[in-house]
PDB file of N, CA and C in Angstrom:
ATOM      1  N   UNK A   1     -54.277 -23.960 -29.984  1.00  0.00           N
ATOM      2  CA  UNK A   1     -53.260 -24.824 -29.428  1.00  0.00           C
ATOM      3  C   UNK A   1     -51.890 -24.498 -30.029  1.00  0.00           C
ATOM      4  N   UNK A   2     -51.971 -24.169 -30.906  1.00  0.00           N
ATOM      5  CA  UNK A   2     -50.710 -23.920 -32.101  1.00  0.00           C
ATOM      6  C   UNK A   2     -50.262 -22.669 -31.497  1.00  0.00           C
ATOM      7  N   UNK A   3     -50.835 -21.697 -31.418  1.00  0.00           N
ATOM      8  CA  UNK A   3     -50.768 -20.562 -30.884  1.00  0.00           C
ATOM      9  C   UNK A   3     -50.024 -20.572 -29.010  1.00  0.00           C
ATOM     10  N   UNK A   4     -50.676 -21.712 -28.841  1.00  0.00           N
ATOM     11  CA  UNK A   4     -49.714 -21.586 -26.913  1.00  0.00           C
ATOM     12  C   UNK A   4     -48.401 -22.388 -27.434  1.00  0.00           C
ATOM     13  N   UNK A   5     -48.438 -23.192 -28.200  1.00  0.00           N
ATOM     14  CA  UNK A   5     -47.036 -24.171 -28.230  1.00  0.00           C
ATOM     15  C   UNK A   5     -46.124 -23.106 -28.445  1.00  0.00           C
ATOM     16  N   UNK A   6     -46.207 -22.149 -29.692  1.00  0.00           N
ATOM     17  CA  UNK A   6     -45.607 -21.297 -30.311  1.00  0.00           C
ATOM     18  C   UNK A   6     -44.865 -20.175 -28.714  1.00  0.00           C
ATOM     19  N   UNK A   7     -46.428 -20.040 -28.162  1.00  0.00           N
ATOM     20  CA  UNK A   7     -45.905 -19.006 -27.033  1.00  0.00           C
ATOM     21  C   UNK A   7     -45.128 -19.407 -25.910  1.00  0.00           C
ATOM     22  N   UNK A   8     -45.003 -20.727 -25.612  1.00  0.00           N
ATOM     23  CA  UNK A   8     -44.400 -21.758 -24.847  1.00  0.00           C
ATOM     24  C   UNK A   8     -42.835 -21.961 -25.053  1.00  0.00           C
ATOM     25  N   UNK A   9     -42.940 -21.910 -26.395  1.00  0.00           N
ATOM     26  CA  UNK A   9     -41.546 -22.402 -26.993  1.00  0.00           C
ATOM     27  C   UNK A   9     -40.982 -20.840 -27.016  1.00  0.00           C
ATOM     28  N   UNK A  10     -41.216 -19.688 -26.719  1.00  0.00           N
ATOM     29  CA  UNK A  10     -40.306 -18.122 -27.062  1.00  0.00           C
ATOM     30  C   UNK A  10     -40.552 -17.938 -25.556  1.00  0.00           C
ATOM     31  N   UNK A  11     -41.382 -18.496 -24.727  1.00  0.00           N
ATOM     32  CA  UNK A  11     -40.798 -18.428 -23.062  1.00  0.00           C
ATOM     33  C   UNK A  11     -39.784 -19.455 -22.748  1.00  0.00           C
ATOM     34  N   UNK A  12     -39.355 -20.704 -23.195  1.00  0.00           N
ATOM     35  CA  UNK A  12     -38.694 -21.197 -23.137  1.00  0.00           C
ATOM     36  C   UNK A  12     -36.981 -20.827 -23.499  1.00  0.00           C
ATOM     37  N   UNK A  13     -37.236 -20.408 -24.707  1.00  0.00           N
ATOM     38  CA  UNK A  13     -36.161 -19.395 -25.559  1.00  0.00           C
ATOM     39  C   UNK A  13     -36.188 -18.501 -24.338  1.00  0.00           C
ATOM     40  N   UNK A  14     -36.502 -17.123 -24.315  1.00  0.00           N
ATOM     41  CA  UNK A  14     -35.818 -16.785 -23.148  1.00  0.00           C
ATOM     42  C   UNK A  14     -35.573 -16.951 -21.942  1.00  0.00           C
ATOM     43  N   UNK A  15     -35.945 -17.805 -20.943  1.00  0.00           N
ATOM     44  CA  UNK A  15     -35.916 -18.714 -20.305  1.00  0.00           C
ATOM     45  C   UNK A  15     -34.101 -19.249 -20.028  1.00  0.00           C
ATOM     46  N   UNK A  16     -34.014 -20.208 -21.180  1.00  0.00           N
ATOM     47  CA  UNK A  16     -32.650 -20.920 -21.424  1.00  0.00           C
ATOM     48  C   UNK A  16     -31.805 -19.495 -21.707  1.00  0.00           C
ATOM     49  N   UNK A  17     -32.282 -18.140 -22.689  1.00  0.00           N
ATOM     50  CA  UNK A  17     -30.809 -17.361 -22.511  1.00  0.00           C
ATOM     51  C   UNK A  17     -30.798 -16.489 -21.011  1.00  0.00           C
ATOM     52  N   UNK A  18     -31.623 -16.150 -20.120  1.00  0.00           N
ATOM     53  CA  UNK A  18     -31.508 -16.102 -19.043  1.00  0.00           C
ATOM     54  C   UNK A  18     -30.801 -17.039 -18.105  1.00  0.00           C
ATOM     55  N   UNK A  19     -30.846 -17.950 -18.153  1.00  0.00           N
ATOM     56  CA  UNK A  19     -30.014 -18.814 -17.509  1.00  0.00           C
ATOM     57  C   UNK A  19     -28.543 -18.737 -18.139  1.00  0.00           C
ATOM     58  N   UNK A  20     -28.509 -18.792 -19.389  1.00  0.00           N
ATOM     59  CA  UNK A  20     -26.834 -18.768 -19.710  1.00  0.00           C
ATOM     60  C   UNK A  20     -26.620 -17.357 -19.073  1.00  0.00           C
ATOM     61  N   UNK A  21     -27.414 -16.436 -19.063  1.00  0.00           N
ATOM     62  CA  UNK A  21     -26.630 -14.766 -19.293  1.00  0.00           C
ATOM     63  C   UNK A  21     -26.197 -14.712 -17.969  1.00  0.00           C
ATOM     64  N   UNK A  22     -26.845 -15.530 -17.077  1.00  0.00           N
ATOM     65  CA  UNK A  22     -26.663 -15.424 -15.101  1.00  0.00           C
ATOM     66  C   UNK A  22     -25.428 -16.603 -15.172  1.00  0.00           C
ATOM     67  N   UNK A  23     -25.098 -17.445 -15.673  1.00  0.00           N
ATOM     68  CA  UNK A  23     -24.213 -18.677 -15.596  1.00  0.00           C
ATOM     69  C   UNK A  23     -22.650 -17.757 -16.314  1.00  0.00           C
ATOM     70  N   UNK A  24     -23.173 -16.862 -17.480  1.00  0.00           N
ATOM     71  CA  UNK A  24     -22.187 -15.940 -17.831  1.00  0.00           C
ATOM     72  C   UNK A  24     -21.632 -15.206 -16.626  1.00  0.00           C
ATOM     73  N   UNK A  25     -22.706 -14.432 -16.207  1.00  0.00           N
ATOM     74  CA  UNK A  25     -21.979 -13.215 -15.030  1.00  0.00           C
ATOM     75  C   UNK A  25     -21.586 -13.664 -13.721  1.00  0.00           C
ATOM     76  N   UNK A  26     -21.984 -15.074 -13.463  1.00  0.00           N
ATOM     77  CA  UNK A  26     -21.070 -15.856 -12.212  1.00  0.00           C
ATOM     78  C   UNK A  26     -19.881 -15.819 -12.537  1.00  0.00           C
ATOM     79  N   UNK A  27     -19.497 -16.171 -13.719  1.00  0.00           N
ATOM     80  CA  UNK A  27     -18.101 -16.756 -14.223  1.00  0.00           C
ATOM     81  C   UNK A  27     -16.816 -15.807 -13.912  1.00  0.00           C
ATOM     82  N   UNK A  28     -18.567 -14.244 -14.370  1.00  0.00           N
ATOM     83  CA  UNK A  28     -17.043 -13.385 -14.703  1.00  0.00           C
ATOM     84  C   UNK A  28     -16.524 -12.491 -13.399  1.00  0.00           C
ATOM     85  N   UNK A  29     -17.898 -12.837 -12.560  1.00  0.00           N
ATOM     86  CA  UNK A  29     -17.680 -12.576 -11.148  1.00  0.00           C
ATOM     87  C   UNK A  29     -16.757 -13.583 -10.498  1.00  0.00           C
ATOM     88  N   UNK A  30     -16.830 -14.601 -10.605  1.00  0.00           N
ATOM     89  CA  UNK A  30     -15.775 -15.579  -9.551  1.00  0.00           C
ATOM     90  C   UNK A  30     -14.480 -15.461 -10.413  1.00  0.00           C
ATOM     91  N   UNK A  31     -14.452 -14.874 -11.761  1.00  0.00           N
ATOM     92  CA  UNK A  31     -12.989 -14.986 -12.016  1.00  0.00           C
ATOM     93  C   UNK A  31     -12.316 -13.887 -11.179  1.00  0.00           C
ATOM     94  N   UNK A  32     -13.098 -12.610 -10.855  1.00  0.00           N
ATOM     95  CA  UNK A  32     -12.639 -11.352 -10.507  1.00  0.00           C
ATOM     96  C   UNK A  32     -12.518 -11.194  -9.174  1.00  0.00           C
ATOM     97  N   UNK A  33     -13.619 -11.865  -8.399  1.00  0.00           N
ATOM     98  CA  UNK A  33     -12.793 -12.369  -7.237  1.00  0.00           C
ATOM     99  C   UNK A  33     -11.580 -13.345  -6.872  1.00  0.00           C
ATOM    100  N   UNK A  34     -11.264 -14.345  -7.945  1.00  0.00           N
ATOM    101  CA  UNK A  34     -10.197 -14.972  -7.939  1.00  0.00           C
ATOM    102  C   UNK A  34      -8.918 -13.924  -7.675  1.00  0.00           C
ATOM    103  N   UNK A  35      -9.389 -13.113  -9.027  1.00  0.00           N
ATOM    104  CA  UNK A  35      -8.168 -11.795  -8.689  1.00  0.00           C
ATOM    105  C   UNK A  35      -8.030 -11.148  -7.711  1.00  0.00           C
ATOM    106  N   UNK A  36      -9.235 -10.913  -7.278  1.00  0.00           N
ATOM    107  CA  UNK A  36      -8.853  -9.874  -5.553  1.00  0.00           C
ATOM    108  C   UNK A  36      -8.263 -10.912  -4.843  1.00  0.00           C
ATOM    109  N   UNK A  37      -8.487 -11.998  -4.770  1.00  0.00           N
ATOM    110  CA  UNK A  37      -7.681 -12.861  -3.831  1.00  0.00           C
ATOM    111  C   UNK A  37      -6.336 -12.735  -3.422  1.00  0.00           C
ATOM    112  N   UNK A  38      -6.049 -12.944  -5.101  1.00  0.00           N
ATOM    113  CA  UNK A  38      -4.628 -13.023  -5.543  1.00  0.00           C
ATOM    114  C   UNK A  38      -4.272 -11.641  -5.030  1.00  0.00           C
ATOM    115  N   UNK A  39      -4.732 -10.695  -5.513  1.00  0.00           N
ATOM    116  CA  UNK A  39      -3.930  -9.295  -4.807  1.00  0.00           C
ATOM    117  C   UNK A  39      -3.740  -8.621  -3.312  1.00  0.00           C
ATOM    118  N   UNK A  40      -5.021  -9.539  -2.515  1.00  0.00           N
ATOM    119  CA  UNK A  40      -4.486  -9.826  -1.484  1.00  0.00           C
ATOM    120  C   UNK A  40      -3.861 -10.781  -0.755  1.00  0.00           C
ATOM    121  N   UNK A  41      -3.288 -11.672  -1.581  1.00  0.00           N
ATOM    122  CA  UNK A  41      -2.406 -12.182  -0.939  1.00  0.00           C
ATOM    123  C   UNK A  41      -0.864 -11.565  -1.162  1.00  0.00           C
ATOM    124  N   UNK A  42      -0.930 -10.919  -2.186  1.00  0.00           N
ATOM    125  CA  UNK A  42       0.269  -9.916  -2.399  1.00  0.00           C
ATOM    126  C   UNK A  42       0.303  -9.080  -1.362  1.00  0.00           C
ATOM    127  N   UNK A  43      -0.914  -8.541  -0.993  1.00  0.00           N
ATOM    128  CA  UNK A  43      -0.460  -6.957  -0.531  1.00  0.00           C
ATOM    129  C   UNK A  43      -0.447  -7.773   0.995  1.00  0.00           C
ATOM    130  N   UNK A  44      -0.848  -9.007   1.319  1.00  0.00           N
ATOM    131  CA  UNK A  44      -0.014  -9.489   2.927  1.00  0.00           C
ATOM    132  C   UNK A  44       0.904 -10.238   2.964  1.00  0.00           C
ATOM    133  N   UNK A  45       1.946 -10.147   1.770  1.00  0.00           N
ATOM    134  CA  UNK A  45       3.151 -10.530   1.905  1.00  0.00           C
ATOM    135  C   UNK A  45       3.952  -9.163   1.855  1.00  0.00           C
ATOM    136  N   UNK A  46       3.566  -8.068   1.290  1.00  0.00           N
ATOM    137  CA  UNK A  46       4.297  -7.364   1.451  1.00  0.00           C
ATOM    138  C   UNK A  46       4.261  -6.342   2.768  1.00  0.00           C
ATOM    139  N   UNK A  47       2.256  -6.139   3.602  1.00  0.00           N
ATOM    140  CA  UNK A  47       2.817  -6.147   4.283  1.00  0.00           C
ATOM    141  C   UNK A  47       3.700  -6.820   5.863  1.00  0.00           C
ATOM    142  N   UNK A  48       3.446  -8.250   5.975  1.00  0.00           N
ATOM    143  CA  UNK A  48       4.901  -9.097   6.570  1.00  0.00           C
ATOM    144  C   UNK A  48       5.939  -8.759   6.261  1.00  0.00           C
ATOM    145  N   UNK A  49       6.524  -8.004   4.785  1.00  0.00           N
ATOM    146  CA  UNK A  49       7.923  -7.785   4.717  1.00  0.00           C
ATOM    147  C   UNK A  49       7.874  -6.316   5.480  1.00  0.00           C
ATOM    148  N   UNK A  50       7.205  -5.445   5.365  1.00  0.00           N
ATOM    149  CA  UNK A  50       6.974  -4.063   6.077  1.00  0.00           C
ATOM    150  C   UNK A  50       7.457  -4.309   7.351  1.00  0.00           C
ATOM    151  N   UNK A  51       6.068  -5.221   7.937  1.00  0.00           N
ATOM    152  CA  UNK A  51       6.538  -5.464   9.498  1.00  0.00           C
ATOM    153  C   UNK A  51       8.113  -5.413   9.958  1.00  0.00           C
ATOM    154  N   UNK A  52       8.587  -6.560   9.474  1.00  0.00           N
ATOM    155  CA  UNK A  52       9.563  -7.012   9.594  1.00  0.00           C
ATOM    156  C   UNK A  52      10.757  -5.807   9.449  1.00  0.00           C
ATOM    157  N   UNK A  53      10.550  -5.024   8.597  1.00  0.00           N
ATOM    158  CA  UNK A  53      11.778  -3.711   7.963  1.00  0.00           C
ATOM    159  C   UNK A  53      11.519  -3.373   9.130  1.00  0.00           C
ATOM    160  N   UNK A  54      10.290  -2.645   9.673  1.00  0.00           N
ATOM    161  CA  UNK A  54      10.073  -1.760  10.585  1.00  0.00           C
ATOM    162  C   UNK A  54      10.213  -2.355  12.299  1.00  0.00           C
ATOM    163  N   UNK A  55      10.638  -3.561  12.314  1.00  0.00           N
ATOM    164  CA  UNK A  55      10.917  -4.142  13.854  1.00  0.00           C
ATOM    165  C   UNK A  55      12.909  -3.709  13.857  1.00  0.00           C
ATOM    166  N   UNK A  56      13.145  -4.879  12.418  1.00  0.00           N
ATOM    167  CA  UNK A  56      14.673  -3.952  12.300  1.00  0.00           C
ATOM    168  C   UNK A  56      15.061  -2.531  12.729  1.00  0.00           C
ATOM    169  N   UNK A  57      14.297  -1.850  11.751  1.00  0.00           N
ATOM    170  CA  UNK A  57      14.372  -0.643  12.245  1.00  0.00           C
ATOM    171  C   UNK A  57      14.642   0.069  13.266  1.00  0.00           C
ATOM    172  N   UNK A  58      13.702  -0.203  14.109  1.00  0.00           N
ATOM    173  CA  UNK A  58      13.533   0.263  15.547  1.00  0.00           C
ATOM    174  C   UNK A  58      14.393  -0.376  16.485  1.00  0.00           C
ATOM    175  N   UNK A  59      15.106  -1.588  16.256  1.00  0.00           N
ATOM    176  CA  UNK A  59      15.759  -1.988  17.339  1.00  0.00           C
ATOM    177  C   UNK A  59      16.774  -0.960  17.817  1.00  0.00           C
ATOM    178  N   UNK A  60      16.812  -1.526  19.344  1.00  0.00           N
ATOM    179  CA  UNK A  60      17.513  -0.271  20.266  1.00  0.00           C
ATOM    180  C   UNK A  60      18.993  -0.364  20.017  1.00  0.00           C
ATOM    181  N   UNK A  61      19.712  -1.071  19.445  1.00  0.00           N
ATOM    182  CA  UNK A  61      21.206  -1.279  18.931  1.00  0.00           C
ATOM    183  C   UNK A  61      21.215  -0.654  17.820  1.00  0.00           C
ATOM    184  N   UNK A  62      20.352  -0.957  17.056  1.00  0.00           N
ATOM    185  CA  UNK A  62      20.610   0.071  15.655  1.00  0.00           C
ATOM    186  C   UNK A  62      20.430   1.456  15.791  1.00  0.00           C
ATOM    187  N   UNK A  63      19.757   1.871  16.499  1.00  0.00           N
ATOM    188  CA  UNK A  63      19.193   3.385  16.768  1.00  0.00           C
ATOM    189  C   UNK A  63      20.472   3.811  17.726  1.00  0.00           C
ATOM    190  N   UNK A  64      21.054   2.841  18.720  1.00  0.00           N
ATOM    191  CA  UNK A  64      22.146   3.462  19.150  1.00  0.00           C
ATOM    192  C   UNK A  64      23.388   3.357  18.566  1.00  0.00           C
ATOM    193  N   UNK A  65      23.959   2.820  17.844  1.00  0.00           N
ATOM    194  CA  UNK A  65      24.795   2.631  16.873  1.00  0.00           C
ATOM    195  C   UNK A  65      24.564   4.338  15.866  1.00  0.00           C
ATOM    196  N   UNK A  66      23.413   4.268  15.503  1.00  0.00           N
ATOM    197  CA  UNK A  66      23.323   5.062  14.620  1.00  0.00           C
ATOM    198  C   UNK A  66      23.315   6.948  15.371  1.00  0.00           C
ATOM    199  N   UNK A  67      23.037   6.449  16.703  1.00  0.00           N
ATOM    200  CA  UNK A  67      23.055   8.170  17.183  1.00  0.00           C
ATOM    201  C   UNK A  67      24.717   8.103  17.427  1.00  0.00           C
ATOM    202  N   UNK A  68      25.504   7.492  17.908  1.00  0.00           N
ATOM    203  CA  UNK A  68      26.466   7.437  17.637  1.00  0.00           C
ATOM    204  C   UNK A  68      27.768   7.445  17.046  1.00  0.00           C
ATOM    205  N   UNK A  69      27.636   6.886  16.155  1.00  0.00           N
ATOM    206  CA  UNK A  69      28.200   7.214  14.751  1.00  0.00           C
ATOM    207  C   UNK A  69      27.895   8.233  13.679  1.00  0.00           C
ATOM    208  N   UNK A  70      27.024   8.357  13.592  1.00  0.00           N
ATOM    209  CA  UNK A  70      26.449   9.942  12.581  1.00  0.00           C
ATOM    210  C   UNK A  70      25.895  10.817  13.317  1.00  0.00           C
ATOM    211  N   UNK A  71      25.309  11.005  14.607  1.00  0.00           N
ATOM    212  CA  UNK A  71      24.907  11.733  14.874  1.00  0.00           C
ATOM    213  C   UNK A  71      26.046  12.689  16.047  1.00  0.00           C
ATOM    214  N   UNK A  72      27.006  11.715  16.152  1.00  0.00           N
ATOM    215  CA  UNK A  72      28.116  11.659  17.281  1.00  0.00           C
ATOM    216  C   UNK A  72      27.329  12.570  18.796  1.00  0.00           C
ATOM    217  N   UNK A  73      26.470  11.840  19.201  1.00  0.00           N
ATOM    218  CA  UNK A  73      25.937  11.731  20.373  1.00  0.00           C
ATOM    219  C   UNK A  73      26.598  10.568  21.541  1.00  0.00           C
ATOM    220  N   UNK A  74      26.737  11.012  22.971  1.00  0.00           N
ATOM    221  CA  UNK A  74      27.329  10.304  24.191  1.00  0.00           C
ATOM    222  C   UNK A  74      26.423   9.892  24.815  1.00  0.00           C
ATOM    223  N   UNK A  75      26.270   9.283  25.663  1.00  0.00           N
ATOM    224  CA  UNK A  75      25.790   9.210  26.894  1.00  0.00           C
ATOM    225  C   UNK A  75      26.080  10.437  27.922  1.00  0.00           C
ATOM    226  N   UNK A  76      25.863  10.741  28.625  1.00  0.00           N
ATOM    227  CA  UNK A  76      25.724  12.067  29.532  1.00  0.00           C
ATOM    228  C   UNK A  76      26.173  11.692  30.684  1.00  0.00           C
ATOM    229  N   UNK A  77      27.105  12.071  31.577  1.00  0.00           N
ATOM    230  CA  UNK A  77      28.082  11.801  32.859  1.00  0.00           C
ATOM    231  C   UNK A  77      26.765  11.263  34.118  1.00  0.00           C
ATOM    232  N   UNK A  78      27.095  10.601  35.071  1.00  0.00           N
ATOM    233  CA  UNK A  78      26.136  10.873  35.880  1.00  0.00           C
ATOM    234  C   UNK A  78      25.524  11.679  36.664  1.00  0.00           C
ATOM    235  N   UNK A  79      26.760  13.083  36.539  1.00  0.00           N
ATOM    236  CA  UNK A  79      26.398  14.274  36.948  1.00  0.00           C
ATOM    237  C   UNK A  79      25.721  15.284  36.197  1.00  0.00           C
ATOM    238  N   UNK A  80      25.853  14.980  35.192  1.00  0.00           N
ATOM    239  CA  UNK A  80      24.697  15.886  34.346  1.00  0.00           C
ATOM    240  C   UNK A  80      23.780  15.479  34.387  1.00  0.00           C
ATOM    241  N   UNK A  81      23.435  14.643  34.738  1.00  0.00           N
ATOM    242  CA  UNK A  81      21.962  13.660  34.370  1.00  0.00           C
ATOM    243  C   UNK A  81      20.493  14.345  36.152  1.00  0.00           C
ATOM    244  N   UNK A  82      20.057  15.209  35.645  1.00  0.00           N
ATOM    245  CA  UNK A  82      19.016  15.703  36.497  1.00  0.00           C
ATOM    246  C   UNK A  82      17.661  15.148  36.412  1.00  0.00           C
ATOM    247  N   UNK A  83      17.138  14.497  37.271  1.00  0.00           N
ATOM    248  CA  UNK A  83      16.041  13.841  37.576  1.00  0.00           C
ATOM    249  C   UNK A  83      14.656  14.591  37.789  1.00  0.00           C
ATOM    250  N   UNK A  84      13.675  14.873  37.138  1.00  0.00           N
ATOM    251  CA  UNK A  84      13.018  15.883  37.054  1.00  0.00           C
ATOM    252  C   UNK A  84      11.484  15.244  37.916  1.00  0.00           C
ATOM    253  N   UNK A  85      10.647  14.820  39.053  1.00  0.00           N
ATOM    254  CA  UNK A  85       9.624  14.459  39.342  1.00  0.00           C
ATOM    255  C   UNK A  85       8.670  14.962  38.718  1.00  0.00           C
ATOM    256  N   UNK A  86       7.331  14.544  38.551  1.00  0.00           N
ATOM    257  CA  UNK A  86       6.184  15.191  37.819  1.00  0.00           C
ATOM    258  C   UNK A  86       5.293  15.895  38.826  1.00  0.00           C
ATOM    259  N   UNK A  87       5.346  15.574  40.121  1.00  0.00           N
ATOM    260  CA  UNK A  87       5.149  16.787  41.442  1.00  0.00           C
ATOM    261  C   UNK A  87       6.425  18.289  41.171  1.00  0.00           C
ATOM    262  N   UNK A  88       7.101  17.961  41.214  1.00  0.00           N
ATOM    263  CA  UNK A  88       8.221  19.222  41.311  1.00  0.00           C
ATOM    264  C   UNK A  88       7.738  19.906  40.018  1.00  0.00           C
ATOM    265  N   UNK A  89       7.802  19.525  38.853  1.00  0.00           N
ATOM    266  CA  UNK A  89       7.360  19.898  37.713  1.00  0.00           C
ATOM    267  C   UNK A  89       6.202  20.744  37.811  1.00  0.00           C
ATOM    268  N   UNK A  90       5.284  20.503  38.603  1.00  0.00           N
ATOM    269  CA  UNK A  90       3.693  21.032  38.806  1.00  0.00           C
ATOM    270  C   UNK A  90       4.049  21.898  39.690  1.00  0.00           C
ATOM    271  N   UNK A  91       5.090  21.851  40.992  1.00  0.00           N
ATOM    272  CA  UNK A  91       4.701  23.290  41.524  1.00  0.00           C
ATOM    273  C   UNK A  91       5.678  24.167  41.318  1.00  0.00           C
ATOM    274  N   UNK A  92       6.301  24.230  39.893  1.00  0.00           N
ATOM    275  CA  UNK A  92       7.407  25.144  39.461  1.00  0.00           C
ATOM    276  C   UNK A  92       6.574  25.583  38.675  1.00  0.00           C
ATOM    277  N   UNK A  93       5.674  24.774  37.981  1.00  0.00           N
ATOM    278  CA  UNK A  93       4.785  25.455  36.891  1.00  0.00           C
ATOM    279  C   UNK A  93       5.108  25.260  35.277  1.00  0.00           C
ATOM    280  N   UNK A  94       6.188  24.049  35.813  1.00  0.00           N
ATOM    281  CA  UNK A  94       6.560  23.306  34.081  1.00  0.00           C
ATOM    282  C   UNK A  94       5.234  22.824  34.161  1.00  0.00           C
ATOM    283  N   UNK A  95       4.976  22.836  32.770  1.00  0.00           N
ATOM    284  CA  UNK A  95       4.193  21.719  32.252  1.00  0.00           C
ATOM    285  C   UNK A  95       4.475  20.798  31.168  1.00  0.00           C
ATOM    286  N   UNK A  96       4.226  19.484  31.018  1.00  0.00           N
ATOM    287  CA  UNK A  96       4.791  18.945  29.627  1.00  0.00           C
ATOM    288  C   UNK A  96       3.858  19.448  28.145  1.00  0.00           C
TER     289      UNK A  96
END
């Protein structure tokens, strides 16, 4: 009898540090997902600020402003301006 109490009580013992050692590695798991959280919520604020640069960007006033001024590009007369069909194109033998 002495002999099972004894063996009872060192399954118990490990037992209880099994349970702390799993109550340990939750902890250190939900802290570390706490962190990925956090870093994605960084990396979708920055990219919303991206978006945002890149709509600026592209607007058609800035791009024409800018071929304009540095690039000193015109608009083209209405007589220069040749209208090219994608039939005519095919039986001249342009291709795009």
């Amino acid at each position: 009898m002495f002999k099972l109490n004894i063996f009872l009580v060192f399954i118990l013992i490990a037992c209880a540090l099994g349970v702390v050692t799993s109550q340990h590695m939750v902890r250190k798991l939900f802290m570390a997902l706490e962190n990925e959280k956090g870093i994605e919520r960084k990396l979708d604020v920055e990219w919303g600020r991206l978006q945002l640069e890149q709509s600026t960007l592209i607007m058609h006033g800035r791009i024409e402003h800018i071929a304009r001024e540095h690039l000193k590009m015109t608009v083209p007369s209405a007589a220069s301006i040749q209208i090219v069909s994608i039939n005519e194109a095919d039986a001249k033998g342009l291709k795009p």
